[in-house]
C-alpha atoms as a PDB file:
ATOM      1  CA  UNK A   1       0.000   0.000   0.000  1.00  0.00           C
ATOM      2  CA  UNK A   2       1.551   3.296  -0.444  1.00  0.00           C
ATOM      3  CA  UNK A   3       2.144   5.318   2.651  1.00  0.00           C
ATOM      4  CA  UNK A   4      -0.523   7.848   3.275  1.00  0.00           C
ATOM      5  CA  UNK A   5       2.001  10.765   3.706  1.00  0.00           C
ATOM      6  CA  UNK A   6       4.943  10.042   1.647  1.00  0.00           C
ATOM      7  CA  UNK A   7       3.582   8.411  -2.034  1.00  0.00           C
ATOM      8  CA  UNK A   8       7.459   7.561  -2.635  1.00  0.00           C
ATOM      9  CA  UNK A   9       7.338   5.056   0.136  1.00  0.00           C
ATOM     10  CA  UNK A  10       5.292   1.981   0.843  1.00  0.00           C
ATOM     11  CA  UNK A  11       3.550   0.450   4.012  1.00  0.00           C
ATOM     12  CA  UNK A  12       3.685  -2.780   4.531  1.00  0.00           C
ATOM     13  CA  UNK A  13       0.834  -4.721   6.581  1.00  0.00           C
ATOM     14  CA  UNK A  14       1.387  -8.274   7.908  1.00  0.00           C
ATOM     15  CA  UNK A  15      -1.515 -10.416   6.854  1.00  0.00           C
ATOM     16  CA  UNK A  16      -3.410 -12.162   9.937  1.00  0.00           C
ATOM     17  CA  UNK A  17      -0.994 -15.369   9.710  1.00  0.00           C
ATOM     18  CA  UNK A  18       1.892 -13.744   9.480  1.00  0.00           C
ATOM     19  CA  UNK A  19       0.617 -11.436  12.966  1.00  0.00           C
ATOM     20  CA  UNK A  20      -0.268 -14.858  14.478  1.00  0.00           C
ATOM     21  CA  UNK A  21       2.841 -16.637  13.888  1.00  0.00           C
ATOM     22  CA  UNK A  22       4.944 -13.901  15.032  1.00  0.00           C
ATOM     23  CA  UNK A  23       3.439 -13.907  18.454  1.00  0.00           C
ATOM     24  CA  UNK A  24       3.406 -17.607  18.701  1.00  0.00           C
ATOM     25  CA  UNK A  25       7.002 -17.320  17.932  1.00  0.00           C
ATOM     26  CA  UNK A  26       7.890 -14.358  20.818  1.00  0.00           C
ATOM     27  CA  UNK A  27       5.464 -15.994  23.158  1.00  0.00           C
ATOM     28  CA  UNK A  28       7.483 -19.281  22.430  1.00  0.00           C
ATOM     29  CA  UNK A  29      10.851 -17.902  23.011  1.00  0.00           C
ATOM     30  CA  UNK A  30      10.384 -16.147  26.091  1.00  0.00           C
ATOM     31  CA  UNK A  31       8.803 -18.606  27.840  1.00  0.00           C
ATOM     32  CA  UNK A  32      13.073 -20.814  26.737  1.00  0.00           C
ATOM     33  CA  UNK A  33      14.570 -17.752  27.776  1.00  0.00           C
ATOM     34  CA  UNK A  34      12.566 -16.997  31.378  1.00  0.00           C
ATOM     35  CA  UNK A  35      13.291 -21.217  32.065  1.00  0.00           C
ATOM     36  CA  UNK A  36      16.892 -20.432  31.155  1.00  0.00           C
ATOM     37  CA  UNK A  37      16.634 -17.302  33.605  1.00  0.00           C
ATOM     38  CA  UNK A  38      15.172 -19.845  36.341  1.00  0.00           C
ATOM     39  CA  UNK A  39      17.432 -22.450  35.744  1.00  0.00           C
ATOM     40  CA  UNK A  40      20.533 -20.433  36.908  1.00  0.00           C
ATOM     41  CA  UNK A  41      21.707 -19.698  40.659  1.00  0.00           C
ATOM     42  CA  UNK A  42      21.690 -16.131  41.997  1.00  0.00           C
ATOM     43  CA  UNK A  43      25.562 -16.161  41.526  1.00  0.00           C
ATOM     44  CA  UNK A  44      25.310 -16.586  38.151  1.00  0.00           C
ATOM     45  CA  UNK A  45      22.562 -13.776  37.707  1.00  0.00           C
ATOM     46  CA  UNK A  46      24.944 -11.794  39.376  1.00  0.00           C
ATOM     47  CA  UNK A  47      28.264 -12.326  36.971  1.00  0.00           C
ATOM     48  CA  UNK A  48      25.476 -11.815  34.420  1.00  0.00           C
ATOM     49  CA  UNK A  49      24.207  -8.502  35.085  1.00  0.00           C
ATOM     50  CA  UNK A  50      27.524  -7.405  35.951  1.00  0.00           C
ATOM     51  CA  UNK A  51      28.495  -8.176  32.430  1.00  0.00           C
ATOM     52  CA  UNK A  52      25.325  -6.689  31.155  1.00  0.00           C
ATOM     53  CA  UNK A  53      25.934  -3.486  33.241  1.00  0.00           C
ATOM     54  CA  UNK A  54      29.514  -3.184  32.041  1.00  0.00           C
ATOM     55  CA  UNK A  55      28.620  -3.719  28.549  1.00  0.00           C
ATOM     56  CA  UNK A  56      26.211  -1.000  27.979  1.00  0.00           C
ATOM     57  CA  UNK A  57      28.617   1.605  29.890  1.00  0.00           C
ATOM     58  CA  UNK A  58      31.115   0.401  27.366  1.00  0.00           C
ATOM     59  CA  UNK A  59      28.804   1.229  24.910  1.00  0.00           C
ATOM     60  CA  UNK A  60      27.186   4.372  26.168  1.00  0.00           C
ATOM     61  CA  UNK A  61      29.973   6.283  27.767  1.00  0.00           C
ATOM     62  CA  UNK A  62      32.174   8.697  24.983  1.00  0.00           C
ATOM     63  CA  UNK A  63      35.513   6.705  24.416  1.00  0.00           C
ATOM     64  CA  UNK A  64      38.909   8.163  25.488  1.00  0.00           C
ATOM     65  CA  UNK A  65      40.743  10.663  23.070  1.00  0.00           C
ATOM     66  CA  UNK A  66      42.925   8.757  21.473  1.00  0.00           C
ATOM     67  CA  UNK A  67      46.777  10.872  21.847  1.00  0.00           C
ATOM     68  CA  UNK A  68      47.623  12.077  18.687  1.00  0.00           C
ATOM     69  CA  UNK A  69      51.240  11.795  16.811  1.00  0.00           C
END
């Protein structure tokens, strides 16, 4: 369908089966991920979201000028 707005783009709508099988799929894979989640002691959470935590300030805070020549 041609977006509404910008007649250069389109819009694309997922048909009911394609909706359907998309949530299946999400609802699917959470539910593996929260039973991996459960499955592991607190100490392992913990080295987890230590990583996690480390990761996104690796990826969030402004790198280090580089010295120059």
């Amino acid at each position: 369908m041609t977006h509404p707005e910008d007649r250069r783009s389109v819009v694309v709508v997922p048909a009911e089966h394609g909706k359907h099988e998309v949530r299946t799929t999400l609802r699917d894979m959470h539910g593996r991920m929260v039973a991996v989640v459960n499955d592991m002691s607190t100490s392992e959470r913990d080295v987890v979201a230590t990583f996690l935590r480390r990761m996104i300030d690796g990826v969030t805070q402004p790198a280090e000028p580089t010295p120059g020549p």
